[in-house]
Each structure stands twice: as C-alpha cells, then as structure tokens.
C-alpha atoms as a PDB file:
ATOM      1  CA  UNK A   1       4.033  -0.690 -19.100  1.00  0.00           C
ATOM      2  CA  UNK A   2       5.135   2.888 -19.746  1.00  0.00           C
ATOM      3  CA  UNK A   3       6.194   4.642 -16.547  1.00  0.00           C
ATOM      4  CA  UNK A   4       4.033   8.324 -17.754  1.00  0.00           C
ATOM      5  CA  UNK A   5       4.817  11.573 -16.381  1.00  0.00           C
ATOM      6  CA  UNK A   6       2.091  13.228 -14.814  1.00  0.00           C
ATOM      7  CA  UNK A   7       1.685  17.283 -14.655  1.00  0.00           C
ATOM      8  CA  UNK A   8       3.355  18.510 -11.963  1.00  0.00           C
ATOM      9  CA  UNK A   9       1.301  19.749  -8.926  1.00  0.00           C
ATOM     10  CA  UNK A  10       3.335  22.237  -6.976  1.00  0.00           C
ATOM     11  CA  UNK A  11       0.918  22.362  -4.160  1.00  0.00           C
ATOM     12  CA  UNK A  12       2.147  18.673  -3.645  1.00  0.00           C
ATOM     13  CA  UNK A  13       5.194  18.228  -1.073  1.00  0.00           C
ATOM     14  CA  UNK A  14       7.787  15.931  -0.199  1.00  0.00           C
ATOM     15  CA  UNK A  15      10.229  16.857   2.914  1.00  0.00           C
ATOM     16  CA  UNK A  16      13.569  15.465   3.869  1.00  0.00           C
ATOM     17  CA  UNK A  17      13.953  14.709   7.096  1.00  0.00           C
ATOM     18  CA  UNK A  18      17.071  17.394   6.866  1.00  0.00           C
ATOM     19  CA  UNK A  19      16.823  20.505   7.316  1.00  0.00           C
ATOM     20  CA  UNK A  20      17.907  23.646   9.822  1.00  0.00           C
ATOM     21  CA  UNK A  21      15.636  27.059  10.615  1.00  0.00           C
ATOM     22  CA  UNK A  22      16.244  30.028  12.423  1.00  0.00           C
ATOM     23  CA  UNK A  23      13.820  32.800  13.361  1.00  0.00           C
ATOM     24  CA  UNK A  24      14.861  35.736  14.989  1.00  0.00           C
ATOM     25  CA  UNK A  25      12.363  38.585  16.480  1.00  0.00           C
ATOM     26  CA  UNK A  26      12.483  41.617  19.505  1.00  0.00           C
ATOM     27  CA  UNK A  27       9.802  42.927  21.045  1.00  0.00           C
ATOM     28  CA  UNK A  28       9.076  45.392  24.062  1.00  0.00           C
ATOM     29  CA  UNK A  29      13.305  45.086  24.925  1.00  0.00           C
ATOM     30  CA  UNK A  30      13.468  41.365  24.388  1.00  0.00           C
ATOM     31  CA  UNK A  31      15.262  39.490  21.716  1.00  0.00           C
ATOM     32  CA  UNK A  32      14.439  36.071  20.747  1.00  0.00           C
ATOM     33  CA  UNK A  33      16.173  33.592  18.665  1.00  0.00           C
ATOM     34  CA  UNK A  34      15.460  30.326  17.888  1.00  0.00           C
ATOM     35  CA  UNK A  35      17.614  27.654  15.741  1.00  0.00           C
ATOM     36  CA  UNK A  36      16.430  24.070  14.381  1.00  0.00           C
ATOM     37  CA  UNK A  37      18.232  21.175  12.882  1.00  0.00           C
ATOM     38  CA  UNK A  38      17.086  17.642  12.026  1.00  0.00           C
ATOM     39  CA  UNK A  39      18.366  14.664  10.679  1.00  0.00           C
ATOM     40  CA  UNK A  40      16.872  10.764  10.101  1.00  0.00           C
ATOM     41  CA  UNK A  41      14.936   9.586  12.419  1.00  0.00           C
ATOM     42  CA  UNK A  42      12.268   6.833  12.269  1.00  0.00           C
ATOM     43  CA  UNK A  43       9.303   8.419  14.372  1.00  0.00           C
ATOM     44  CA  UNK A  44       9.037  12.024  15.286  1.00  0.00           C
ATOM     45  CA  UNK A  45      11.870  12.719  17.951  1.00  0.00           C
ATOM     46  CA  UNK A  46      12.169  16.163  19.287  1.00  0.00           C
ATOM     47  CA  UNK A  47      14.543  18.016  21.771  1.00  0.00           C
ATOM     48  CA  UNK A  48      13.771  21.581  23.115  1.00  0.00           C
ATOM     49  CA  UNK A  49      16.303  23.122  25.237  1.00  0.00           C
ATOM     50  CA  UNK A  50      15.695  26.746  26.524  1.00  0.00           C
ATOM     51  CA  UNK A  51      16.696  28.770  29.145  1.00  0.00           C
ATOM     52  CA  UNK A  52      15.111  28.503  32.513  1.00  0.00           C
ATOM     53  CA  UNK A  53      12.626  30.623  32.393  1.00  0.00           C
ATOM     54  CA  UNK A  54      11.038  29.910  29.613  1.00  0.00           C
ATOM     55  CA  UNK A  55      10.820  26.656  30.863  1.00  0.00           C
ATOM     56  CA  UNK A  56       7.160  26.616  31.093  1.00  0.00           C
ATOM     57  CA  UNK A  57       6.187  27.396  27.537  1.00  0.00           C
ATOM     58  CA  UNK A  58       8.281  24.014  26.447  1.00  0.00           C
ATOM     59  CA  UNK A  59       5.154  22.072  25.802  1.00  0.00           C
ATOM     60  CA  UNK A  60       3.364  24.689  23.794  1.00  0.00           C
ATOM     61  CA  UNK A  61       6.503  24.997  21.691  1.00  0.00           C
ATOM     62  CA  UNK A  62       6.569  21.145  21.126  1.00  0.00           C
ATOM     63  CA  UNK A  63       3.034  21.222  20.189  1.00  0.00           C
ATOM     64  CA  UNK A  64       3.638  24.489  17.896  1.00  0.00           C
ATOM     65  CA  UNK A  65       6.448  22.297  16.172  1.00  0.00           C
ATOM     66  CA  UNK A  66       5.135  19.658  15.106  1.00  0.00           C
ATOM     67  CA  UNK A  67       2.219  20.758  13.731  1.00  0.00           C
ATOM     68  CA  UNK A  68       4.467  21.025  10.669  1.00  0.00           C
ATOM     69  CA  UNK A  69       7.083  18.649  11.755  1.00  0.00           C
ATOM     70  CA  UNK A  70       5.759  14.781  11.628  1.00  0.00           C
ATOM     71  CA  UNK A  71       9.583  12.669  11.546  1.00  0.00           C
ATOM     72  CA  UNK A  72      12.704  12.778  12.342  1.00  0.00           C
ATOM     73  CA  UNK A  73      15.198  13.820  15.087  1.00  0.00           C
ATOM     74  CA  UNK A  74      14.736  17.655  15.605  1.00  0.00           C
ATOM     75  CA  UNK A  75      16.436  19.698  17.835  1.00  0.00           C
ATOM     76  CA  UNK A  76      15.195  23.411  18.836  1.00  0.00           C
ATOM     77  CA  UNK A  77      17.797  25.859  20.168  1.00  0.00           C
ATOM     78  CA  UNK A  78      15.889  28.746  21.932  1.00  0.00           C
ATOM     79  CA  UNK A  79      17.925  31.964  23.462  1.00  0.00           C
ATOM     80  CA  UNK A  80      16.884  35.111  25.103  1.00  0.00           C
ATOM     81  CA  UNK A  81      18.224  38.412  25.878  1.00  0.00           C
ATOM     82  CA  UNK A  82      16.050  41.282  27.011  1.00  0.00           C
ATOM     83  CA  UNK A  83      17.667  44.776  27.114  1.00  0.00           C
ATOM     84  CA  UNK A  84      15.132  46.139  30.007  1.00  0.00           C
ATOM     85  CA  UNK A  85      15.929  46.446  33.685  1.00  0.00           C
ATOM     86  CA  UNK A  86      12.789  45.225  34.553  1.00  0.00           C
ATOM     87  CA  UNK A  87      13.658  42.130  33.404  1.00  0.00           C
ATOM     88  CA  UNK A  88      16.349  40.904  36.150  1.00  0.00           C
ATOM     89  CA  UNK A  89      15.903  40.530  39.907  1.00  0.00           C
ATOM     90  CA  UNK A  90      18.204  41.119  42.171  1.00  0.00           C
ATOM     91  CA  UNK A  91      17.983  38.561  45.292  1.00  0.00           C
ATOM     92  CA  UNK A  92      19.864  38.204  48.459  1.00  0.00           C
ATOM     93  CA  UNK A  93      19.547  34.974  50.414  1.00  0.00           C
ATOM     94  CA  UNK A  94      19.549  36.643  53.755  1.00  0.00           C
ATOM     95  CA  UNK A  95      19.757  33.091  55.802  1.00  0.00           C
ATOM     96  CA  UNK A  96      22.995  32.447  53.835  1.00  0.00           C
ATOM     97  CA  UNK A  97      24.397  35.911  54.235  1.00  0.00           C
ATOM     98  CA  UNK A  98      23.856  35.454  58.225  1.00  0.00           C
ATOM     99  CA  UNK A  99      25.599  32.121  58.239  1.00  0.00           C
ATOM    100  CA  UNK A 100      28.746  33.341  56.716  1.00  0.00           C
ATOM    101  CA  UNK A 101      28.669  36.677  58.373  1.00  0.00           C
ATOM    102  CA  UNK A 102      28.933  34.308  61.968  1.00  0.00           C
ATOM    103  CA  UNK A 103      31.519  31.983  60.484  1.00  0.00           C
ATOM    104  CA  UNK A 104      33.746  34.867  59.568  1.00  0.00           C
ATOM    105  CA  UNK A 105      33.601  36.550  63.187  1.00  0.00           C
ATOM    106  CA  UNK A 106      34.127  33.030  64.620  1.00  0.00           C
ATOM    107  CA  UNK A 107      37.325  33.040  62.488  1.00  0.00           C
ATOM    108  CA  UNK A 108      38.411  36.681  63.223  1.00  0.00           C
ATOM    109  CA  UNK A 109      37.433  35.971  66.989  1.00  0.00           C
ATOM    110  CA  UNK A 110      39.782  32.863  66.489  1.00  0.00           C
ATOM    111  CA  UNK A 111      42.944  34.613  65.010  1.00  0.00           C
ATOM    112  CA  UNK A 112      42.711  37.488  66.864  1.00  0.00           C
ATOM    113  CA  UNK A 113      42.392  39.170  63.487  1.00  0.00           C
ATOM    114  CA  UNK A 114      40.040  42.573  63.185  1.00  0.00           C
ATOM    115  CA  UNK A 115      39.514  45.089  60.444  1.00  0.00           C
ATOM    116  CA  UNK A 116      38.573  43.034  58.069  1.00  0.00           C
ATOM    117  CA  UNK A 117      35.843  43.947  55.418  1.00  0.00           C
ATOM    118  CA  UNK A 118      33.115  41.740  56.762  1.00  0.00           C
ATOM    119  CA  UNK A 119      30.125  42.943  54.529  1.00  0.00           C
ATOM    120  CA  UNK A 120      32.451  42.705  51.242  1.00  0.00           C
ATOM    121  CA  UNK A 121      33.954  38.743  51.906  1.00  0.00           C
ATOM    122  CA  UNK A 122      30.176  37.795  52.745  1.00  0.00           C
ATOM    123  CA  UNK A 123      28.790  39.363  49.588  1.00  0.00           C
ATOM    124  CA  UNK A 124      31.807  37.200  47.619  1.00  0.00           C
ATOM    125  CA  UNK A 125      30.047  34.294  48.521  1.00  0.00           C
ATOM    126  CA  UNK A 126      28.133  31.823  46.012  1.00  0.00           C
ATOM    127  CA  UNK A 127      24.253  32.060  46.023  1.00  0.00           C
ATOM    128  CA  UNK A 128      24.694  35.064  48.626  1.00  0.00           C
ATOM    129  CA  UNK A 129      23.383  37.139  46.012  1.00  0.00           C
ATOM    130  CA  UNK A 130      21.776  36.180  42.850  1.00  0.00           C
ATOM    131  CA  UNK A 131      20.638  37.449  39.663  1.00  0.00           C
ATOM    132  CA  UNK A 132      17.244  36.279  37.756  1.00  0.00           C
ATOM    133  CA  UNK A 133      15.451  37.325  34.947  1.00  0.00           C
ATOM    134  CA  UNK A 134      12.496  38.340  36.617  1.00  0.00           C
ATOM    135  CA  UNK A 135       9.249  35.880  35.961  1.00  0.00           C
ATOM    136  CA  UNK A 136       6.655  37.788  33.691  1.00  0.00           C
ATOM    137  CA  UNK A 137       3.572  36.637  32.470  1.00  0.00           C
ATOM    138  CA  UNK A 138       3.347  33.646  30.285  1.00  0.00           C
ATOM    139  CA  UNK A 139       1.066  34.841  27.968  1.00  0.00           C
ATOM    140  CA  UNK A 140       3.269  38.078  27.406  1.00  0.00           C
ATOM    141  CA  UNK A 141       6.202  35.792  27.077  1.00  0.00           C
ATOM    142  CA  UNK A 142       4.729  33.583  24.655  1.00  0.00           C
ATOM    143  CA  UNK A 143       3.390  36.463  22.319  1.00  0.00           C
ATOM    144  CA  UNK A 144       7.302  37.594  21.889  1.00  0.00           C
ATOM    145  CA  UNK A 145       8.713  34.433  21.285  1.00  0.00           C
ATOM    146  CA  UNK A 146       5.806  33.231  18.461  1.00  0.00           C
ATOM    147  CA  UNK A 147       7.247  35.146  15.836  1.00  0.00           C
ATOM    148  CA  UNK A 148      10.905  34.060  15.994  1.00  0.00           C
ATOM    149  CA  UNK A 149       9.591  30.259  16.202  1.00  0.00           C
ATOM    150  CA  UNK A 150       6.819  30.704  13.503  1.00  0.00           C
ATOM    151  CA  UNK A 151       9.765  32.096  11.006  1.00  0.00           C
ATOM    152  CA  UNK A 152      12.042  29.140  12.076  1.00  0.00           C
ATOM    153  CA  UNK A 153       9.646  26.409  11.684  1.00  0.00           C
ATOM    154  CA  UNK A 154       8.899  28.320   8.047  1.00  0.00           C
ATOM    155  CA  UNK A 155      12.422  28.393   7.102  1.00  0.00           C
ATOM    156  CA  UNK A 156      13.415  24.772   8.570  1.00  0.00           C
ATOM    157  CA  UNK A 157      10.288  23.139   6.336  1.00  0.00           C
ATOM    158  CA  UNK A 158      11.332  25.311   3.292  1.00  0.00           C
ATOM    159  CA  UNK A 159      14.780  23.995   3.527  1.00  0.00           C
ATOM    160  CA  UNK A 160      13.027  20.438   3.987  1.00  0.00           C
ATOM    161  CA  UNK A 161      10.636  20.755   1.437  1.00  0.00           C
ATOM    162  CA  UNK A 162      13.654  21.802  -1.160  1.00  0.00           C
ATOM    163  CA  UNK A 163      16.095  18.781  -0.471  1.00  0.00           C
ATOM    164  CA  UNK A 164      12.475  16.622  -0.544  1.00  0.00           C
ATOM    165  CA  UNK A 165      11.834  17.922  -4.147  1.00  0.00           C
ATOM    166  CA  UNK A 166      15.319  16.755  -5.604  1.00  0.00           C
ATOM    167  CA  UNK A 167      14.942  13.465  -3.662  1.00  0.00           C
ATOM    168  CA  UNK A 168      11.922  13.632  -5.270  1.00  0.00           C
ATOM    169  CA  UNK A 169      12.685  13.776  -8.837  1.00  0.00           C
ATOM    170  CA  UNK A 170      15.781  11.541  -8.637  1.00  0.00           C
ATOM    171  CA  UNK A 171      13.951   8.928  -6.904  1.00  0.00           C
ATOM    172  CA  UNK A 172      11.453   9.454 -10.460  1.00  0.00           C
ATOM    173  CA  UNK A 173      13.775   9.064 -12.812  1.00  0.00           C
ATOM    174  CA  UNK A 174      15.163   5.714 -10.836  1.00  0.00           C
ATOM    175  CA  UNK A 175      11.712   4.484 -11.663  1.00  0.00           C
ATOM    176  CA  UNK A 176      11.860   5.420 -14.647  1.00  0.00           C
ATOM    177  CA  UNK A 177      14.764   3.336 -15.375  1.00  0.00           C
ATOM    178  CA  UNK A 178      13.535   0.605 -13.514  1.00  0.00           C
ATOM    179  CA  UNK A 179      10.393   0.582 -15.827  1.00  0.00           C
ATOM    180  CA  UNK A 180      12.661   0.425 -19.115  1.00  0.00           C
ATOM    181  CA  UNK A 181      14.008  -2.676 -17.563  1.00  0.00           C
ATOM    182  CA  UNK A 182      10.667  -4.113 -16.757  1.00  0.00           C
ATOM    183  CA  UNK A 183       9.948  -3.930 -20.393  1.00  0.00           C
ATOM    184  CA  UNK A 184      12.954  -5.339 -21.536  1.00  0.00           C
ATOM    185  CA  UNK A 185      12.328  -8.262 -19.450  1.00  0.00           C
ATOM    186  CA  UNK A 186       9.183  -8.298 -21.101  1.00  0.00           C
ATOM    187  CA  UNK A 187      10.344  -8.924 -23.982  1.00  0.00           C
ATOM    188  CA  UNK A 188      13.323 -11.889 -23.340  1.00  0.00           C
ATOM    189  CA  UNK A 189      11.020 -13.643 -21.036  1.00  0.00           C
ATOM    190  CA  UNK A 190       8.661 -15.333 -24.321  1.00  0.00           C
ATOM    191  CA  UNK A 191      11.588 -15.582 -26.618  1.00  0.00           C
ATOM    192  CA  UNK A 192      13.203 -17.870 -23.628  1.00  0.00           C
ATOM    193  CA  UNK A 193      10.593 -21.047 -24.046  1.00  0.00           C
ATOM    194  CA  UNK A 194      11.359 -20.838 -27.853  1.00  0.00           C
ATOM    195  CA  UNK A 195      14.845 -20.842 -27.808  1.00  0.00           C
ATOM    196  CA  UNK A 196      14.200 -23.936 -25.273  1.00  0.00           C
ATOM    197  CA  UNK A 197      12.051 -25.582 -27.864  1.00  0.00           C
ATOM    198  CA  UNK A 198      14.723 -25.105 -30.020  1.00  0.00           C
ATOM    199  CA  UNK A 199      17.228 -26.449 -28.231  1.00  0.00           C
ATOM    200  CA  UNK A 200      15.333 -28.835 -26.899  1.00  0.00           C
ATOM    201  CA  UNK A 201      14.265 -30.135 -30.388  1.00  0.00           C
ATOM    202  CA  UNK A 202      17.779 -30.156 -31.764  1.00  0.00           C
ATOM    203  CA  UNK A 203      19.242 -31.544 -28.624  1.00  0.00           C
ATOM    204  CA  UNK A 204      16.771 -35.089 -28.840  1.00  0.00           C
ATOM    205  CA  UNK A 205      17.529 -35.148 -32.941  1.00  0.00           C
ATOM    206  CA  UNK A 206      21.408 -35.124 -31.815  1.00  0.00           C
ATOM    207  CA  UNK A 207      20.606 -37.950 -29.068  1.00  0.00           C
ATOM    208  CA  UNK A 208      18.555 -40.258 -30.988  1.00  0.00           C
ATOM    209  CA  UNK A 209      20.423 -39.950 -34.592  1.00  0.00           C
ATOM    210  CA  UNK A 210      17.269 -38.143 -36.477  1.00  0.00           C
ATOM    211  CA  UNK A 211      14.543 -40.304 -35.479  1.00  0.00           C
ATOM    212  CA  UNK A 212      11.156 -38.359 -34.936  1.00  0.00           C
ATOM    213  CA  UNK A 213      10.370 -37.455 -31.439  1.00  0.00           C
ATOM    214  CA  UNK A 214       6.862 -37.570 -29.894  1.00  0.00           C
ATOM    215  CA  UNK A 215       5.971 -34.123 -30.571  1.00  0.00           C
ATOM    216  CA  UNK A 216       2.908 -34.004 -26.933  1.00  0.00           C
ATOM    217  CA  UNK A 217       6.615 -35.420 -25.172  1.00  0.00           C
ATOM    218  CA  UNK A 218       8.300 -32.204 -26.381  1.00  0.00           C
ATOM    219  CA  UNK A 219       5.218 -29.815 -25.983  1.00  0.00           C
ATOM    220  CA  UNK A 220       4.874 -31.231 -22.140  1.00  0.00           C
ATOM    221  CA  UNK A 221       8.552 -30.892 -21.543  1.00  0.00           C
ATOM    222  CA  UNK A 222       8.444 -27.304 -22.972  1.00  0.00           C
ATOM    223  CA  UNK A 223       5.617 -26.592 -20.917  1.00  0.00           C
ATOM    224  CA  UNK A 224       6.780 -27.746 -17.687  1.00  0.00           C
ATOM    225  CA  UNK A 225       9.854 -25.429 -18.086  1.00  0.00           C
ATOM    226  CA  UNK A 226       7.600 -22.640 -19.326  1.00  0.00           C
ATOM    227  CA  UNK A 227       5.297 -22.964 -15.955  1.00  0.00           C
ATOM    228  CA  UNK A 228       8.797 -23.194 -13.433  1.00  0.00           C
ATOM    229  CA  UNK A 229       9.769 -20.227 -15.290  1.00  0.00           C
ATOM    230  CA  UNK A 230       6.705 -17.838 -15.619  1.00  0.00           C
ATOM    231  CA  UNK A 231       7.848 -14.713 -14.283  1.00  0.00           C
ATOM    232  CA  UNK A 232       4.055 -12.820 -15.799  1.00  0.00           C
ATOM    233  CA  UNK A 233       2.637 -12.239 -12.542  1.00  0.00           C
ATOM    234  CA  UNK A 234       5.864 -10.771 -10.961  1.00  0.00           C
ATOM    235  CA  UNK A 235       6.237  -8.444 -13.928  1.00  0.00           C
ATOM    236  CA  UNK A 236       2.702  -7.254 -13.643  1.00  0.00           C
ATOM    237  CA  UNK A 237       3.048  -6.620  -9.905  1.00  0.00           C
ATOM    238  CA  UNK A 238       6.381  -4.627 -10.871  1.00  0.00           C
ATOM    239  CA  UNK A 239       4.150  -2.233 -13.297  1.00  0.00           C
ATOM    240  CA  UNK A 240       1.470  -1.894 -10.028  1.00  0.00           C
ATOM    241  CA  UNK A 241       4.292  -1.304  -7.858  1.00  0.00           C
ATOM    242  CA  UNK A 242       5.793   1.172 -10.257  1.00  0.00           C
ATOM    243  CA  UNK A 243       2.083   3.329 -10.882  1.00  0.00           C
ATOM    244  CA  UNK A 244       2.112   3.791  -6.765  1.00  0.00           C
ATOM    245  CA  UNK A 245       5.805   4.578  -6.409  1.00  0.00           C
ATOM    246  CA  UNK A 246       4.931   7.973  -8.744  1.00  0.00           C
ATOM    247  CA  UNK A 247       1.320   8.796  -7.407  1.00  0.00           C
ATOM    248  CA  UNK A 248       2.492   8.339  -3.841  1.00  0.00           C
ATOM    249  CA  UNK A 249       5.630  11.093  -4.961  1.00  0.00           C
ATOM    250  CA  UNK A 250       3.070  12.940  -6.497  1.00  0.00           C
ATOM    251  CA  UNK A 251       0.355  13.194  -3.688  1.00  0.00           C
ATOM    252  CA  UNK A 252       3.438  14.270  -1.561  1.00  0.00           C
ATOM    253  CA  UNK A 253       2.868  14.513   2.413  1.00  0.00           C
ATOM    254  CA  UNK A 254       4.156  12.157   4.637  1.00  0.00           C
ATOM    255  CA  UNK A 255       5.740   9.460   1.937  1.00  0.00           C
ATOM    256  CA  UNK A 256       8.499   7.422   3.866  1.00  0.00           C
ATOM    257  CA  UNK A 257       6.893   4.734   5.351  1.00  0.00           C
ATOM    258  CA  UNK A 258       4.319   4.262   2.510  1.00  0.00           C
ATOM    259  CA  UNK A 259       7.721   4.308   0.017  1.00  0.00           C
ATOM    260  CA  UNK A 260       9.281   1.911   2.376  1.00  0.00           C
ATOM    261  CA  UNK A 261       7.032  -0.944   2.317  1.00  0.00           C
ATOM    262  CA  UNK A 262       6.680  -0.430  -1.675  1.00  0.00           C
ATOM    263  CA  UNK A 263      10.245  -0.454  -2.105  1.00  0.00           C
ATOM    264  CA  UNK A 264      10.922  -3.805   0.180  1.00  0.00           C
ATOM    265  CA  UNK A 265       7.451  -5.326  -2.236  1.00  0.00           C
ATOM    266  CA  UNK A 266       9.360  -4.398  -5.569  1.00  0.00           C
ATOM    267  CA  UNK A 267      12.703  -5.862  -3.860  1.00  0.00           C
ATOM    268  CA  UNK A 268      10.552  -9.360  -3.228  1.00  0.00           C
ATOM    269  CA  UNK A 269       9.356  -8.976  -6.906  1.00  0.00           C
ATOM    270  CA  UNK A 270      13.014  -8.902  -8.487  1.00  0.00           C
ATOM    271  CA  UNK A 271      14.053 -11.822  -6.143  1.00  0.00           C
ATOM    272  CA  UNK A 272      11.147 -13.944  -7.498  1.00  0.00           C
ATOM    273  CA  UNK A 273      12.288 -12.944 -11.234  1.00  0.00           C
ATOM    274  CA  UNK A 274      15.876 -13.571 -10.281  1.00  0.00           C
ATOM    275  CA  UNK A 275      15.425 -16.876  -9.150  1.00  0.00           C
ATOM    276  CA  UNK A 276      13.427 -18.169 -11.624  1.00  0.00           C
ATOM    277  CA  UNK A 277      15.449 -16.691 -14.422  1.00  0.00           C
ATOM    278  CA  UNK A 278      16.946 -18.788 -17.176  1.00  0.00           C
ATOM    279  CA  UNK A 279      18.337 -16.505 -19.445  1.00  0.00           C
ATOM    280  CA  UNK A 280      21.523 -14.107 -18.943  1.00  0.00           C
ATOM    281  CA  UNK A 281      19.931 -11.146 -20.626  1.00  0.00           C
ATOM    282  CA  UNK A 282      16.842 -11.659 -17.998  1.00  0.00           C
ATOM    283  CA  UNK A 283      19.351 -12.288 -15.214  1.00  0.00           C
ATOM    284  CA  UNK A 284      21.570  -8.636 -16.336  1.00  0.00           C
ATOM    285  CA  UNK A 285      18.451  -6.714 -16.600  1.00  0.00           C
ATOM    286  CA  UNK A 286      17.326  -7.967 -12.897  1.00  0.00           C
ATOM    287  CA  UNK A 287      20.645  -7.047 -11.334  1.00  0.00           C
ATOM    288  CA  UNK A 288      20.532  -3.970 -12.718  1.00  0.00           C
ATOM    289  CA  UNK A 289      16.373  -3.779 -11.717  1.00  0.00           C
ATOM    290  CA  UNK A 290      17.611  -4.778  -8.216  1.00  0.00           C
ATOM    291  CA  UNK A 291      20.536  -2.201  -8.309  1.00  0.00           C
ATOM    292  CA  UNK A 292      17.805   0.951  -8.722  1.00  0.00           C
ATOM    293  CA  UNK A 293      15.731  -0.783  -6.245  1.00  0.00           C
ATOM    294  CA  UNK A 294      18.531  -0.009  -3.189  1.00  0.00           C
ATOM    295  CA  UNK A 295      19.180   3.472  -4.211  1.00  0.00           C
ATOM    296  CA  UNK A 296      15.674   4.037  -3.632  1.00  0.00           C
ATOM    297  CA  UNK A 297      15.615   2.422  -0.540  1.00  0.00           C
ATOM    298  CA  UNK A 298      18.816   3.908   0.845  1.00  0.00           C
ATOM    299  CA  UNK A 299      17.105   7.691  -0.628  1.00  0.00           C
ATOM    300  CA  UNK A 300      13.326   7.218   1.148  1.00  0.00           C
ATOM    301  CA  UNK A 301      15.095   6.793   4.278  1.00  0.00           C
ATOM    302  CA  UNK A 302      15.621  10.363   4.425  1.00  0.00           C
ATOM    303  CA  UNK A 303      11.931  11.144   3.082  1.00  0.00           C
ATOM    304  CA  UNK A 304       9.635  12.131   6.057  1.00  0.00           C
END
C-alpha cells in the first residue's frame, strides 16, 4: 500500500486547540477590547470574565464564541473604557450618609469636641458615595462591543488554524513513514515461513543423520507456524487505517476525536504484529511502526 498524496484543498481546516486573539474597536466614546487564549482541553470549556456591567451580554458572547470555537479551554478577557460623561453615575447612599453623620455628633457630643468638618469626614466614608458606569441599553452596548469580539475570534482561529496546518502536515509525513514500514513488513513477513522451512528441513536432516523426512509432517509443521504467525489481516487493517488517517486530515474540521480512536486502532494493530512476530527485522520495523504511532497520538491531542 502506497500512502498517495492527494491535492491539497485549502478550503479544508485543521485547528489547534492553541491559540490567542485580540480585537480592539471604539465607538460613540467607548473603547472595547477583548483578548482570548486557549490551550488543550477535551470538550469545549470556556471562561468569560467582564466587567460588571456588561454582565448581561455574557451569554450572547458565549454563544457568539463558539460558533467558531468547538474544543478546548478558552478564556475571553473583555475591558471597557468609555471617554463620555454620560457614561458614569454619580450616587450617594443617603441612609448611610445619615448614619455616620449621627455617629460623628454622638462622638463630638461625647468629647466635648466641635468644629469639626462634619460634611467632609462623612463623605470619606466607604459606599457613602459611589461611582458607576451608568446602565445603557443592551442592544446599544452590544452593537459596540461586536466588532472588537468578531476581530478577536478572527484572529484567535487564524492563529489556530496556522499551528493546525503544521500539525497537520507533520502528522502526514509520520504516516507516511509509518506506511514505508508497513511495506517493509510486507515483504519479511513471506520470506519468514521459508526460512522456517529451511531451517526446519535442515534441522530434522541434522537430528535423524540424513534419513528422509515425511515431507505432509514438514508441510503441517510449516503450516501450523505459518497460521500462529499470519500477521495479513493486521497489515491490511494498517493500510485502511492509514487511507482514513489522510482523508480525515484532509476533510479538516473537527479531527481530534475521530484521529484519536484511529490512532489507539493502529496502536492495537502493531501490538497484534508485535506479538506474533518471529523475525527481528519484523520485530525492528514494528518498534519503529509503534514509535510514529505515539507521536501522533501525543500531536492529535492538541488537534480540535
């Protein structure tokens, strides 16, 4: 089996689960910036942490996210400044103020203390007096922010998208390595019953001093080991496994979990062969089969 390189289709796309976005954008006086970041994950994890206020539109920017975000564990940084007085409220908690204007004449009362700037220690207070960024509407809100969010998402999959391609291509020529080996298993498996024949054959003429051996004894004998040690059907499940490990890369999407039950298949397939090897160039050639076979596993782990 030849492992054949298709033409590539650049509309197909593998992501790494790593990546980072930002989007920045100002509108009407407000600035908004948003930052992502992602590593391995195995489902779609996602963190959102904004300031208060834009508290509300938290769902709509999860749902805006991962409509082009399907794995791993993301995290989305959101800031805002606005530059308009409009923006911030001023607010007094009046019940407050009273409390610790009464405490404060209790305590001058108490001392026998007067003159003291009353208005100016009760203002000091905590919470006395506040400042908010006043609410607006959501839908205003929401319209500012979109653009800063729609750039990071775009930058945060481009970044994915490029670290997928080269995980991509290495991951490729992997198979195509693991291919040549196929092949060259191929090849030592028949030439393994002969030499046994051989052997086998000289072995009995060594044992028994020349005389002729039952030649159906040696055929069944030869057989028997031939049978024990067919490794055919492994090999041919190796080439399958091999044809979906590049169409899958090549279809592109979400590839991880389809690459991860291949790769654990092809890993049961070289065991098999392993174990039922009786040659040394058939056992090299699976070590070094098997070898390939964990640096793909250990790569689609950071495929989404």
């Amino acid at each position: 089996m030849r492992f054949r390189k298709k033409g590539t289709d650049m509309s197909a796309n593998v992501r790494s689960m790593t990546g980072y976005g930002r989007g920045e954008h100002i509108a009407e006086d407000r600035k908004f910036v948003v930052e992502m970041k992602s590593v391995n994950h195995r489902y779609n994890d996602m963190t959102i942490k904004l300031p208060r206020s834009l508290a509300s539109l938290e769902d709509k920017i999860k749902k805006r996210v991962m409509q082009d975000v399907f794995r791993g564990k993301t995290d989305v940084f959101i800031s805002f400044e606005t530059f308009s007085a409009d923006d911030v409220e001023v607010k007094l908690n009046t019940g407050l103020a009273t409390a610790y204007a009464e405490k404060l004449r209790e305590l001058e009362n108490l001392l026998g203390v007067n003159g003291a700037d009353l208005l100016s220690l009760t203002a000091k207070f905590p919470d006395v007096i506040t400042v908010e960024k006043a609410q607006k509407e959501e839908d205003v809100i929401w319209a500012a922010l979109s653009p800063a969010l729609d750039a990071a998402v775009a930058n945060f999959v481009a970044m994915r998208s490029v670290e997928g391609e080269n995980l991509k291509q290495d991951i490729l020529k992997k198979g195509e390595y693991i291919a040549k080996l196929v092949e060259e298993v191929k090849v030592y498996a028949p030439q393994v019953v002969v030499e046994y024949q051989e052997k086998l054959n000289n072995r009995l003429k060594e044992l028994l001093d020349n005389v002729d051996v039952d030649p159906q004894r040696v055929a069944m004998e030869v057989a028997i080991f031939a049978d024990k040690g067919c490794i055919d059907e492994e090999l041919t499940r190796l080439d399958s496994h091999l044809i979906q490990l590049r169409e899958i890369l090549e279809n592109g999407g979400q590839v991880g979990r389809k690459l991860d039950f291949l790769v654990q298949e092809m890993n049961r397939e070289s065991n098999t062969i392993a174990s039922k090897a009786n040659d040394i160039r058939i056992v090299k050639a699976t070590i070094a089969l098997k070898s390939e076979i964990e640096k793909i596993r250990e790569q689609i782990q950071n495929l989404e």
